[in-house]
PDB file of N, CA and C in Angstrom:
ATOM      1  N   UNK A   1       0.833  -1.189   0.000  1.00  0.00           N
ATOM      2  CA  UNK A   1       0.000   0.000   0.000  1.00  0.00           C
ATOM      3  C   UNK A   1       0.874   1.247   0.000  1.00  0.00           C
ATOM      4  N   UNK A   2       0.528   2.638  -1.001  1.00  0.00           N
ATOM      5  CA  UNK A   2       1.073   3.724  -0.895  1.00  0.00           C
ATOM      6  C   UNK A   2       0.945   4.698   0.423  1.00  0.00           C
ATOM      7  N   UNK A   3      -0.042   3.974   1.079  1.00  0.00           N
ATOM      8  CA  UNK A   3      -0.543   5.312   2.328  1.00  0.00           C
ATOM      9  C   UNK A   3      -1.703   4.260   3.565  1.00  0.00           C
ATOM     10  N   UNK A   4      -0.959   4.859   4.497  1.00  0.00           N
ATOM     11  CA  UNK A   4      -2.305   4.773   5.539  1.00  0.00           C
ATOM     12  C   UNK A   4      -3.548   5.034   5.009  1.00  0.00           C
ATOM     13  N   UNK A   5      -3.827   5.838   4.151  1.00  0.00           N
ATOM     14  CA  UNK A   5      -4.911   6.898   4.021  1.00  0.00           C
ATOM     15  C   UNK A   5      -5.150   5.687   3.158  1.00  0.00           C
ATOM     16  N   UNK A   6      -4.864   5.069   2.043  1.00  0.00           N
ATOM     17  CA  UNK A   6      -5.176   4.114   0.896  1.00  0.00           C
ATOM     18  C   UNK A   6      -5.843   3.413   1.902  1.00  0.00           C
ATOM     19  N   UNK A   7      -5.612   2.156   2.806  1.00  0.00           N
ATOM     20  CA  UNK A   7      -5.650   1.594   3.299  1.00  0.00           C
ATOM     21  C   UNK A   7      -6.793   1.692   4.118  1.00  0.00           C
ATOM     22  N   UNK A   8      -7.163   2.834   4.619  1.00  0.00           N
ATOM     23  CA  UNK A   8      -8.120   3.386   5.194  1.00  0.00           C
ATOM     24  C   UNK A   8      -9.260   3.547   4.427  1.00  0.00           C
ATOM     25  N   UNK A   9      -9.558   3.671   2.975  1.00  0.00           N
ATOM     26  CA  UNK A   9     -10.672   4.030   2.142  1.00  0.00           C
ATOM     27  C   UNK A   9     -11.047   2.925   1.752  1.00  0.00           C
ATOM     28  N   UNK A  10     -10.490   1.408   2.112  1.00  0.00           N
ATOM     29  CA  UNK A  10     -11.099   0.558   1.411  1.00  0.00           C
ATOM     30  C   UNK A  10     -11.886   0.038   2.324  1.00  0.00           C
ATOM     31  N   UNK A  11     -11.748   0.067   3.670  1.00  0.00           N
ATOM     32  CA  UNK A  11     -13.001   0.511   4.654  1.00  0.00           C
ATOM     33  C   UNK A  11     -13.087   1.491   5.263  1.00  0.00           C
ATOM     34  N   UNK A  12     -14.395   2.039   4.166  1.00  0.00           N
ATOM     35  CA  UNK A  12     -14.735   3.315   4.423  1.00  0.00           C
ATOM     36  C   UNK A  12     -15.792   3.817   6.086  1.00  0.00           C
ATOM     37  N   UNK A  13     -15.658   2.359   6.179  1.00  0.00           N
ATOM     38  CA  UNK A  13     -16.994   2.491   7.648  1.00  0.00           C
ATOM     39  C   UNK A  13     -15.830   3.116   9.039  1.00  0.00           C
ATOM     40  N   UNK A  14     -14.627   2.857   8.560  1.00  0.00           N
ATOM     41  CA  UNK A  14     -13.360   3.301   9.921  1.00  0.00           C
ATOM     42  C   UNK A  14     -12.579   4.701   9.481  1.00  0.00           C
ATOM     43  N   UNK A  15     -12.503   4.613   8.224  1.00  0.00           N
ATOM     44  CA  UNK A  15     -12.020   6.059   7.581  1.00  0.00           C
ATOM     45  C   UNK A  15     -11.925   7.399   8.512  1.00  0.00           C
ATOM     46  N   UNK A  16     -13.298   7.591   9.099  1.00  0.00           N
ATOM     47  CA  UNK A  16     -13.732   8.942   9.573  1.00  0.00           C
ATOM     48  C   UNK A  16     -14.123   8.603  11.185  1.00  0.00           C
ATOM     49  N   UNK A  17     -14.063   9.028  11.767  1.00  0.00           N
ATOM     50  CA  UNK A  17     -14.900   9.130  13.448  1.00  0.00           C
ATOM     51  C   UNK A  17     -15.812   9.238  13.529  1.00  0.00           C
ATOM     52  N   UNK A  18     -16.999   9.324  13.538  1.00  0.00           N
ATOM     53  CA  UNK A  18     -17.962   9.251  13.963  1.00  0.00           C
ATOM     54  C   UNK A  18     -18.255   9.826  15.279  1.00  0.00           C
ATOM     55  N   UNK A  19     -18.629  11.280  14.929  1.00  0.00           N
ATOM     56  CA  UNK A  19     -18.346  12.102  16.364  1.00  0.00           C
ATOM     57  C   UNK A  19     -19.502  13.119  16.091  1.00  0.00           C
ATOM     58  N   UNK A  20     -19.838  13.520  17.197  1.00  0.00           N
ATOM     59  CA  UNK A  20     -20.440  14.994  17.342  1.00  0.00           C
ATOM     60  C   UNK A  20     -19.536  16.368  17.474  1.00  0.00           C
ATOM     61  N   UNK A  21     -17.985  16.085  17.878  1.00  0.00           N
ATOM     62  CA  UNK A  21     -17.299  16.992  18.019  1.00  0.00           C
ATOM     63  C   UNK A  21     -16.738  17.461  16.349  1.00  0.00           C
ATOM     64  N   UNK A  22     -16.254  18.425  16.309  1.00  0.00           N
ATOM     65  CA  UNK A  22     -16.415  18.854  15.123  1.00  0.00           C
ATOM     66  C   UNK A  22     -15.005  18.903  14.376  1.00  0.00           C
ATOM     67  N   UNK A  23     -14.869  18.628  13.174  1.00  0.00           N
ATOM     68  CA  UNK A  23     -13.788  17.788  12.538  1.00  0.00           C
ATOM     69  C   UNK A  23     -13.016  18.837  11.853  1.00  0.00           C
ATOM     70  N   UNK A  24     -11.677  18.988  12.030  1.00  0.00           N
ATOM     71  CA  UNK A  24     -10.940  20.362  11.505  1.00  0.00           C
ATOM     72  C   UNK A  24     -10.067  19.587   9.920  1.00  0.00           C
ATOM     73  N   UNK A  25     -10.438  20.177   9.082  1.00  0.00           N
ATOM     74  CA  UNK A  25      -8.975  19.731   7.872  1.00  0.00           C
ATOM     75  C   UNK A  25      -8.441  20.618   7.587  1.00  0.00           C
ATOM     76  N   UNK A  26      -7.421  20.907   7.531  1.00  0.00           N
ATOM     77  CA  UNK A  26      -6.946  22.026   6.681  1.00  0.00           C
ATOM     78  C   UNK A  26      -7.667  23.518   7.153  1.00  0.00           C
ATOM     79  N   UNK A  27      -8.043  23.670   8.445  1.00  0.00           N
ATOM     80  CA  UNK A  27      -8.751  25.182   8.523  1.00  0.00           C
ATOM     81  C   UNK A  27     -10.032  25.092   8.349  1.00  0.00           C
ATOM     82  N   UNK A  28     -10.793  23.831   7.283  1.00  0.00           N
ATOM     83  CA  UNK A  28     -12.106  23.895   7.197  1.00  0.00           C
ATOM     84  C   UNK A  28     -12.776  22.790   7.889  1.00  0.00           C
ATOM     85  N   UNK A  29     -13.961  23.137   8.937  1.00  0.00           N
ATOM     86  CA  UNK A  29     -14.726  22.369  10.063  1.00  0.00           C
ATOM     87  C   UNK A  29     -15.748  21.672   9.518  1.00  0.00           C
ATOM     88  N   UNK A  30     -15.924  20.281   9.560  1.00  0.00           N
ATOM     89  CA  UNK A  30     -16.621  19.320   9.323  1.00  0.00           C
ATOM     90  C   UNK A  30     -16.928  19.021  10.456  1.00  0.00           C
ATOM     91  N   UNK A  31     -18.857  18.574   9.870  1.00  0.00           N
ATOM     92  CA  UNK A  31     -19.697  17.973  10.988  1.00  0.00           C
ATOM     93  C   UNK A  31     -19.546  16.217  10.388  1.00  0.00           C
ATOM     94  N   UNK A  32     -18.809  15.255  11.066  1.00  0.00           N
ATOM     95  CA  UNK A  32     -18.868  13.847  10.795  1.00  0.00           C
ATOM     96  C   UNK A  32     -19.959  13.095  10.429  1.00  0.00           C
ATOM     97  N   UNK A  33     -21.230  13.621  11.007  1.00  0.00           N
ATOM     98  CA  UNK A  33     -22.286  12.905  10.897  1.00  0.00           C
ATOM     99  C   UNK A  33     -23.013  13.210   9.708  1.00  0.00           C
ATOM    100  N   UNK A  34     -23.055  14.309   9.475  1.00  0.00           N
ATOM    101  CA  UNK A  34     -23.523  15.409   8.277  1.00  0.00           C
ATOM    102  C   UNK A  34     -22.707  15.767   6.962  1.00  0.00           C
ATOM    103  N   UNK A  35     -21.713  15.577   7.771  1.00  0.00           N
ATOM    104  CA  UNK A  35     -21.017  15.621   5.741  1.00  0.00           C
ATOM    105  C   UNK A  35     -19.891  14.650   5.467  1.00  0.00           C
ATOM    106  N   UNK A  36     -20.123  13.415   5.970  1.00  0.00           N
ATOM    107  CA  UNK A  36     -19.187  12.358   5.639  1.00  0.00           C
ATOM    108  C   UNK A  36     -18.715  12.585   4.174  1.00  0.00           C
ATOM    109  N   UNK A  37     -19.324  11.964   3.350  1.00  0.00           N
ATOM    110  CA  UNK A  37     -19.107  12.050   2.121  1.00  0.00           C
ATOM    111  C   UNK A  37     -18.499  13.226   1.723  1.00  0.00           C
ATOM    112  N   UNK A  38     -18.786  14.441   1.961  1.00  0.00           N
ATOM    113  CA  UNK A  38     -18.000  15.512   1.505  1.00  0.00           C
ATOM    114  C   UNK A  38     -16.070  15.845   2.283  1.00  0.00           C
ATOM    115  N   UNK A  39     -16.345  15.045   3.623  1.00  0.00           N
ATOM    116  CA  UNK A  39     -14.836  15.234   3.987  1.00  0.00           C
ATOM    117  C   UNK A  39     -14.157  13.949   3.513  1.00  0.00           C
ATOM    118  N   UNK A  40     -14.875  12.918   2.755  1.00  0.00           N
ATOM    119  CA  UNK A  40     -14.297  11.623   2.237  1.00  0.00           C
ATOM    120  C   UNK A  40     -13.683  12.517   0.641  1.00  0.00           C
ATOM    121  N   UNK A  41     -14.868  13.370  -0.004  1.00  0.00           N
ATOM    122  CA  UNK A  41     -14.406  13.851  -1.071  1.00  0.00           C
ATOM    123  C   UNK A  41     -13.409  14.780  -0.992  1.00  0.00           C
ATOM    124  N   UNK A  42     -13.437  15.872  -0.067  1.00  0.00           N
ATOM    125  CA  UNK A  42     -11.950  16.964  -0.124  1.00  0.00           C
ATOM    126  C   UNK A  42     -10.876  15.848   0.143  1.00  0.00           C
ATOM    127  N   UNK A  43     -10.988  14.963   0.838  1.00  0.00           N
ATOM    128  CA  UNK A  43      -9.873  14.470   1.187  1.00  0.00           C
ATOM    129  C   UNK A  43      -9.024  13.804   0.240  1.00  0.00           C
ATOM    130  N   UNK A  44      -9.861  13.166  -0.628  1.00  0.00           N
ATOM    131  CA  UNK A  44      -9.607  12.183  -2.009  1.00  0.00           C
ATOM    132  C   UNK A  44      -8.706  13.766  -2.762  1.00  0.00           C
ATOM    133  N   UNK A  45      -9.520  14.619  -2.813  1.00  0.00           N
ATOM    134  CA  UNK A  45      -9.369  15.603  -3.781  1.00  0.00           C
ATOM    135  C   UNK A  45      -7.651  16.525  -3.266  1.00  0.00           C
ATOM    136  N   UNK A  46      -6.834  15.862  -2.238  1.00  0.00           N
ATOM    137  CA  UNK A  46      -5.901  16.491  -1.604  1.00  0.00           C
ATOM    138  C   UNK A  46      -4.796  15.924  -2.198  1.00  0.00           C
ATOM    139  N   UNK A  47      -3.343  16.134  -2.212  1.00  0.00           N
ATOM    140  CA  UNK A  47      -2.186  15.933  -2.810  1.00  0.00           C
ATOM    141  C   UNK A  47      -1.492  14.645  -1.573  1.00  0.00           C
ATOM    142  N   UNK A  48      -1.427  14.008  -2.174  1.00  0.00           N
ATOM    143  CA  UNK A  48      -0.452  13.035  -1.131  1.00  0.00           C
ATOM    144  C   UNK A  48       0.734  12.316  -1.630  1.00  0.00           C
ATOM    145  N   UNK A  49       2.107  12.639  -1.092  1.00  0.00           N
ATOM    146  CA  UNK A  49       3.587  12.471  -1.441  1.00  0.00           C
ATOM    147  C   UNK A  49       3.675  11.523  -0.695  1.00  0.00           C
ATOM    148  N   UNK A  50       4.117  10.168  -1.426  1.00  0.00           N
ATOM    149  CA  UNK A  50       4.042   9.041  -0.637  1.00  0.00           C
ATOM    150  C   UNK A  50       5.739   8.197  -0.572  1.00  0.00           C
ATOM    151  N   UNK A  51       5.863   7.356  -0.075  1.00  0.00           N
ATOM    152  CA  UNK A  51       7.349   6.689   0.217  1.00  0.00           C
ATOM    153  C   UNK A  51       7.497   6.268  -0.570  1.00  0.00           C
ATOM    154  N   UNK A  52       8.725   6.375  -1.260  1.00  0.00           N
ATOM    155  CA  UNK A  52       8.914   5.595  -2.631  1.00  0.00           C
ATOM    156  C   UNK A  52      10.733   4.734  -3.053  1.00  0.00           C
ATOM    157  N   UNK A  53      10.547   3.263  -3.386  1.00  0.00           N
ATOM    158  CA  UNK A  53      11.540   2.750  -3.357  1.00  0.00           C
ATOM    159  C   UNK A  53      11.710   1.925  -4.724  1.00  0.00           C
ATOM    160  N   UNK A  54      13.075   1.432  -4.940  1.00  0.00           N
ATOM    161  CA  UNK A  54      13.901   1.360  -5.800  1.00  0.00           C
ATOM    162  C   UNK A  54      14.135   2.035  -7.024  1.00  0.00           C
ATOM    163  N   UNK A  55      14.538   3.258  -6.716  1.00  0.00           N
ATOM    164  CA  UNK A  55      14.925   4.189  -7.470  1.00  0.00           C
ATOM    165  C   UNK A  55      16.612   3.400  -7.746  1.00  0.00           C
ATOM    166  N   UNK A  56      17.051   4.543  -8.848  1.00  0.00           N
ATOM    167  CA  UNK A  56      18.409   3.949  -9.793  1.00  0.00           C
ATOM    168  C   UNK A  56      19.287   5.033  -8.736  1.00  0.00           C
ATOM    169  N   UNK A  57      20.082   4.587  -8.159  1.00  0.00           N
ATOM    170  CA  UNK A  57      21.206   5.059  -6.844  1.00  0.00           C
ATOM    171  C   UNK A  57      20.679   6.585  -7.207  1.00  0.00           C
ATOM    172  N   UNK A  58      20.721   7.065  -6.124  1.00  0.00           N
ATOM    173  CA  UNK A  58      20.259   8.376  -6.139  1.00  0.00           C
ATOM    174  C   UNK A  58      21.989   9.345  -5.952  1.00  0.00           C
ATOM    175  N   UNK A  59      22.267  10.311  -6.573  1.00  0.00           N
ATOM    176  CA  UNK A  59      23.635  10.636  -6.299  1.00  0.00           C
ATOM    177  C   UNK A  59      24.730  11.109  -6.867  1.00  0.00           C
ATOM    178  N   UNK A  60      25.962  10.616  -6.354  1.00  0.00           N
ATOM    179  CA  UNK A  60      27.223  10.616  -6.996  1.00  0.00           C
ATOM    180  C   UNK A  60      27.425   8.903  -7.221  1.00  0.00           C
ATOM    181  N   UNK A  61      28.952   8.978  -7.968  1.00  0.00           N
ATOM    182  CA  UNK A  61      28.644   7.755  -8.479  1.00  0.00           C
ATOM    183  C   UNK A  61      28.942   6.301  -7.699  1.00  0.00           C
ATOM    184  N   UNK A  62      29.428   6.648  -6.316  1.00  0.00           N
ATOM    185  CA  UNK A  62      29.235   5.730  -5.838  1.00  0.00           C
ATOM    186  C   UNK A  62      27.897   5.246  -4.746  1.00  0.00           C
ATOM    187  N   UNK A  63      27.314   6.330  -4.913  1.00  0.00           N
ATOM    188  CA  UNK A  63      26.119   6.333  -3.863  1.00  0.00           C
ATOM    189  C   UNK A  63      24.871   4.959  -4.341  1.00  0.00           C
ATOM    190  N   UNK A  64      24.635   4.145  -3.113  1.00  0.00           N
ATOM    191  CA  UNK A  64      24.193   3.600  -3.018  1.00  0.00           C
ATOM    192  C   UNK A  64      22.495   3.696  -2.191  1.00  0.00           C
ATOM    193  N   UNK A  65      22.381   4.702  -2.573  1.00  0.00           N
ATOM    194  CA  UNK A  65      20.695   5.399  -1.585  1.00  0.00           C
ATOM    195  C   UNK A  65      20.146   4.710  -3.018  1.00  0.00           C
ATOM    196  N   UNK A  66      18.821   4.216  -2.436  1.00  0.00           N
ATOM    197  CA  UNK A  66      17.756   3.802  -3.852  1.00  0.00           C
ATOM    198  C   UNK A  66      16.319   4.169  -3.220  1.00  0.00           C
ATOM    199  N   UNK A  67      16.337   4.675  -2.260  1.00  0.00           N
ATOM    200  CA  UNK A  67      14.996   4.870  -1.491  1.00  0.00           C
ATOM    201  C   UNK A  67      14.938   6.147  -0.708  1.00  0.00           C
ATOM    202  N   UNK A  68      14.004   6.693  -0.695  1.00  0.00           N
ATOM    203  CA  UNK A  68      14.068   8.129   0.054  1.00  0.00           C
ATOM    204  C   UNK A  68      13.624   8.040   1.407  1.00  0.00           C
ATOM    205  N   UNK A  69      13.482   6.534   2.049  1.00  0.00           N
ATOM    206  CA  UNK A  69      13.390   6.292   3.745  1.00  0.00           C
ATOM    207  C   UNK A  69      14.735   7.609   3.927  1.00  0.00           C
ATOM    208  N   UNK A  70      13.536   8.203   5.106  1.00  0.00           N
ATOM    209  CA  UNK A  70      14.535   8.922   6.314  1.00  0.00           C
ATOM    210  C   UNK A  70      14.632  10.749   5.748  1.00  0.00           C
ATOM    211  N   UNK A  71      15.622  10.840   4.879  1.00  0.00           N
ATOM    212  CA  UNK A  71      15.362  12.211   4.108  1.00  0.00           C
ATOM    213  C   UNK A  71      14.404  12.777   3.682  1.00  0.00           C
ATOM    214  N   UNK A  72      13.884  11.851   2.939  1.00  0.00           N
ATOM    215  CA  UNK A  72      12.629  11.644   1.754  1.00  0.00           C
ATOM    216  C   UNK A  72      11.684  12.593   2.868  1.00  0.00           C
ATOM    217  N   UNK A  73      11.648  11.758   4.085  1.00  0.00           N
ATOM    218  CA  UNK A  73      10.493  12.050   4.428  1.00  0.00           C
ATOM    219  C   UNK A  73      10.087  14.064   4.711  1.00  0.00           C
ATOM    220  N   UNK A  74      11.283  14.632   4.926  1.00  0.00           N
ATOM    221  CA  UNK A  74      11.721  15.976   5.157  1.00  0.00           C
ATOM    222  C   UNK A  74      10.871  16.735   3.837  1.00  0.00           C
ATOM    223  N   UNK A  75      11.343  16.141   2.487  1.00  0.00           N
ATOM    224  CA  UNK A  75      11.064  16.644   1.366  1.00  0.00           C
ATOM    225  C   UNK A  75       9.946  16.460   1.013  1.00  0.00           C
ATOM    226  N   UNK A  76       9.387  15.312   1.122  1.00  0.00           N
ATOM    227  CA  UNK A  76       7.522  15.027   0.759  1.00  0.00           C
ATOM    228  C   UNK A  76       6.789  16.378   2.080  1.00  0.00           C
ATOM    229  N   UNK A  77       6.945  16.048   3.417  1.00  0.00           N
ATOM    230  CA  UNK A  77       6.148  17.224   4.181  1.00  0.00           C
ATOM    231  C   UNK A  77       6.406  18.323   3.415  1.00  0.00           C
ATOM    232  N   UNK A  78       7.591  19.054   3.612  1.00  0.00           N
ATOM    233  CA  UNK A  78       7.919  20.079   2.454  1.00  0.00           C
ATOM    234  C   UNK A  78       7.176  20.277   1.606  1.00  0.00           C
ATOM    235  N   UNK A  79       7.164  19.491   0.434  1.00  0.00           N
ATOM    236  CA  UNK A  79       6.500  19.368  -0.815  1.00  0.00           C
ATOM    237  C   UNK A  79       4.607  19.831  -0.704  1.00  0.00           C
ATOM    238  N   UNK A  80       4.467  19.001   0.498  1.00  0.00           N
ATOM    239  CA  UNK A  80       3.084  18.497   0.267  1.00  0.00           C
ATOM    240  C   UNK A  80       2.798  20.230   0.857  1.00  0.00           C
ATOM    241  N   UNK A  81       3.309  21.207   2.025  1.00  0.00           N
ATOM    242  CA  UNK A  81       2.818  21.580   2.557  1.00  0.00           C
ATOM    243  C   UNK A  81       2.833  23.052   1.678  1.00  0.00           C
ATOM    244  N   UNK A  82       3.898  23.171   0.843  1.00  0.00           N
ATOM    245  CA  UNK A  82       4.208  24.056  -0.203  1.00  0.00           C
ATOM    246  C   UNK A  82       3.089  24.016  -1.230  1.00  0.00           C
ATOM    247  N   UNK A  83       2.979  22.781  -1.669  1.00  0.00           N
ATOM    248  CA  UNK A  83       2.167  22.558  -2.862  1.00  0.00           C
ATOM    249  C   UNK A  83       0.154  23.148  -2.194  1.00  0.00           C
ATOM    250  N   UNK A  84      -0.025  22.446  -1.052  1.00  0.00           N
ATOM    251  CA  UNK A  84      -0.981  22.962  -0.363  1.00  0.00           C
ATOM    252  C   UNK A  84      -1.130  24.601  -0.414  1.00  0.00           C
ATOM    253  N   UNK A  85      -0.142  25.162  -0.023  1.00  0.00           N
ATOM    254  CA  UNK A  85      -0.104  26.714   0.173  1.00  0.00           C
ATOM    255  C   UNK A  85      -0.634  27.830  -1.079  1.00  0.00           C
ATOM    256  N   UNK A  86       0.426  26.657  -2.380  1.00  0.00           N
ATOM    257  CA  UNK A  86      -0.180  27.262  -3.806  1.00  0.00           C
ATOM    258  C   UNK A  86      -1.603  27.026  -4.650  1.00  0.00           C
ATOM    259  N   UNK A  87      -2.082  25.889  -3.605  1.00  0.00           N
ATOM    260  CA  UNK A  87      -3.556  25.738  -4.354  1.00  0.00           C
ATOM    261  C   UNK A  87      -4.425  26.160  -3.681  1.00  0.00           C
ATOM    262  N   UNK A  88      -4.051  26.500  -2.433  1.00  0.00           N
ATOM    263  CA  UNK A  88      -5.042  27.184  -1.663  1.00  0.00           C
ATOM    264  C   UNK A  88      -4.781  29.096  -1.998  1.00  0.00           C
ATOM    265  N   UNK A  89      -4.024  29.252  -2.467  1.00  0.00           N
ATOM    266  CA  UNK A  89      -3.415  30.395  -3.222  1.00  0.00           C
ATOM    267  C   UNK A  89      -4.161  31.008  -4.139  1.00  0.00           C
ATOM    268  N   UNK A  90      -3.926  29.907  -4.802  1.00  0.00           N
ATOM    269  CA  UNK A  90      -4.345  30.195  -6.481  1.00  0.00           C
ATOM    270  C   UNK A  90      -5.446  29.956  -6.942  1.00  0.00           C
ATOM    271  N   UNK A  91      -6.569  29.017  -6.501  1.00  0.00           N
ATOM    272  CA  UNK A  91      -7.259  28.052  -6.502  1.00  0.00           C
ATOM    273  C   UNK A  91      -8.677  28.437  -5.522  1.00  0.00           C
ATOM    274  N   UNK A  92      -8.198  28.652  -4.227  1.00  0.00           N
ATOM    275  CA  UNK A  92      -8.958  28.656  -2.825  1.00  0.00           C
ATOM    276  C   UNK A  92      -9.378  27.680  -2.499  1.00  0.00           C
ATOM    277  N   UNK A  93     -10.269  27.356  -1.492  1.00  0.00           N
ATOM    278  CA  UNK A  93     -10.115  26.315  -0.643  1.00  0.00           C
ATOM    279  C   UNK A  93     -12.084  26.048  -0.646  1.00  0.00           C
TER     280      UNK A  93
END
């Protein structure tokens, strides 16, 4: 699997909480009971940078990295939270 989150949508009955308290994403407040489907849809509709392995040595020429465990992970948050910033930018939310 690419993601917790994958993993999570194929049962969709555990996906979400099931709460009366009120559900924050990204700045925007969801009622769980009332708009499941719509925080199942923004969520689908969000960017997700996932772990990725056997890449061709990443490097100089003796470097032996083929996976972005550990660093990687610095650059995907990065990525994801940058890329977030410009579509909520450009786009709105």
């Amino acid at each position: 699997m690419d993601s917790l989150f994958t993993q999570n949508v194929l049962d969709e009955t555990e996906d979400i909480p099931q709460t009366d308290e009120p559900i924050w994403i990204l700045g925007k407040k969801y009622n769980a009971l009332k708009e499941l489907d719509m925080i199942r849809r923004d969520i689908r509709s969000m960017l997700w940078f996932t772990y990725r392995k056997g890449f061709i040595p990443i490097g100089g020429c003796n470097s032996t990295f083929t996976s972005d465990k550990g660093w990687g992970c610095m650059l995907r948050c990065g990525q994801m939270v940058l890329a977030q910033a410009l579509i909520t930018l450009h786009l709105g939310m």
